[in-house]
Protein backbone atom coordinates (compact mmCIF):
# COMPACT_ATOMS: atom_id res chain seq x y z
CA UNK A 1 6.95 -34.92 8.93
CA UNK A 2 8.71 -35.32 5.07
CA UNK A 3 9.94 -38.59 3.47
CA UNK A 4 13.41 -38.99 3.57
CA UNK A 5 14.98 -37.30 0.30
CA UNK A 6 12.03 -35.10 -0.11
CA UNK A 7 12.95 -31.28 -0.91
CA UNK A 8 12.67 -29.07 1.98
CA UNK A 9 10.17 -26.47 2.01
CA UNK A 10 11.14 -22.59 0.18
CA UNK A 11 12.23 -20.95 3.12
CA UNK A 12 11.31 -16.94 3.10
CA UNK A 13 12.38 -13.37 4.81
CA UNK A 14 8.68 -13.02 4.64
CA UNK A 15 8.28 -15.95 7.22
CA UNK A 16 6.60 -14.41 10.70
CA UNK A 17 8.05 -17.48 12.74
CA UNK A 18 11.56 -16.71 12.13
CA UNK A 19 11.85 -13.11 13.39
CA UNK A 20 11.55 -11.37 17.00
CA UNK A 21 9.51 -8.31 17.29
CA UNK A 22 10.92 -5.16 16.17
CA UNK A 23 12.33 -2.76 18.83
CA UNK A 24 11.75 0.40 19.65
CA UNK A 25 15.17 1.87 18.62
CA UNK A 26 14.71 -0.36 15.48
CA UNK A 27 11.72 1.28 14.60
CA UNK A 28 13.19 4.74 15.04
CA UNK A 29 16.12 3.81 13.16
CA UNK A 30 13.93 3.04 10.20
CA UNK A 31 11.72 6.23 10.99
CA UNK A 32 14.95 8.49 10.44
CA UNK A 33 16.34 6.42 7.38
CA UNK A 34 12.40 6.64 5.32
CA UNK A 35 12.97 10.65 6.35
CA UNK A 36 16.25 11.29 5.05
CA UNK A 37 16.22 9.04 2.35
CA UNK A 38 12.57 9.43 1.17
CA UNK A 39 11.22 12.65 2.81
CA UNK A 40 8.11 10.71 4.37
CA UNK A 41 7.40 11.05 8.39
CA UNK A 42 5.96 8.29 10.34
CA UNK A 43 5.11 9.27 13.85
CA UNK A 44 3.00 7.84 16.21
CA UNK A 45 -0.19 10.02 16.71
CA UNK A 46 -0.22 10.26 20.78
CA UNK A 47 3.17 11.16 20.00
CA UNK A 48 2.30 14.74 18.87
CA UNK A 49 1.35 17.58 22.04
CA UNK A 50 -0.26 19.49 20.14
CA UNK A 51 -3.99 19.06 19.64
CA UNK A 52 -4.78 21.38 16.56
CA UNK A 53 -1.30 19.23 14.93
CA UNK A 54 -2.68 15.93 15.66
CA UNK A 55 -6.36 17.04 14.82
CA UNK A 56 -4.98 18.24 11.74
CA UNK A 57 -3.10 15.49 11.03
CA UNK A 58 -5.77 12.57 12.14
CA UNK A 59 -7.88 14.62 9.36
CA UNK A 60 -5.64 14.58 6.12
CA UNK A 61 -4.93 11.39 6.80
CA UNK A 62 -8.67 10.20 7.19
CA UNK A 63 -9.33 12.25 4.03
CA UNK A 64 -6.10 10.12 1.99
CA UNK A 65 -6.15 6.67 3.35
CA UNK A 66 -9.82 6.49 5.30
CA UNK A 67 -10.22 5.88 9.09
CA UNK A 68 -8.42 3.85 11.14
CA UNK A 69 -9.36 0.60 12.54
CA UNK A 70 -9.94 1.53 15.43
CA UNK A 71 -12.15 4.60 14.43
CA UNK A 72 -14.76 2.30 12.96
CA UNK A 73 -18.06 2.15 13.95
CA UNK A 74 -17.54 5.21 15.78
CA UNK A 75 -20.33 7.70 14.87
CA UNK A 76 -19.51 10.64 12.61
CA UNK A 77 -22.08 12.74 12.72
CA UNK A 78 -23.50 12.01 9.15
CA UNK A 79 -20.13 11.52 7.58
């Protein structure tokens, strides 16, 4: 509750309870415009068939950015 005549809180783009969930054709929309425009990919890693791809791929990006949430405490055989 404010006092009457008080300011009104900033309001933000950033603000979570504003905004639905972003949609799967949303997301691919952005995936497409970040390729074309920027040259980076972004796909999902179940996404890929192939297993030496997405072993390959799961590895560099271990290597850059570290392991995923969900990979930790997972044993790595000395690593």
């Amino acid at each position: 509750m404010t006092m009457h005549g008080a300011p009104q809180s900033p309001r933000s783009s950033l603000d979570r309870g504003t905004r639905s969930p972003t949609t799967t054709p949303e997301l691919d929309a952005m995936r497409r415009r970040v390729w074309r425009d920027q040259g980076v990919v972004s796909i999902a890693i179940d996404d890929i068939p192939d297993p030496w791809l997405r072993q390959a791929l799961l590895n560099e990006a271990s290597r850059r950015w570290g392991p995923r949430s969900s990979n930790i405490g997972e044993h790595h055989h000395g690593r």
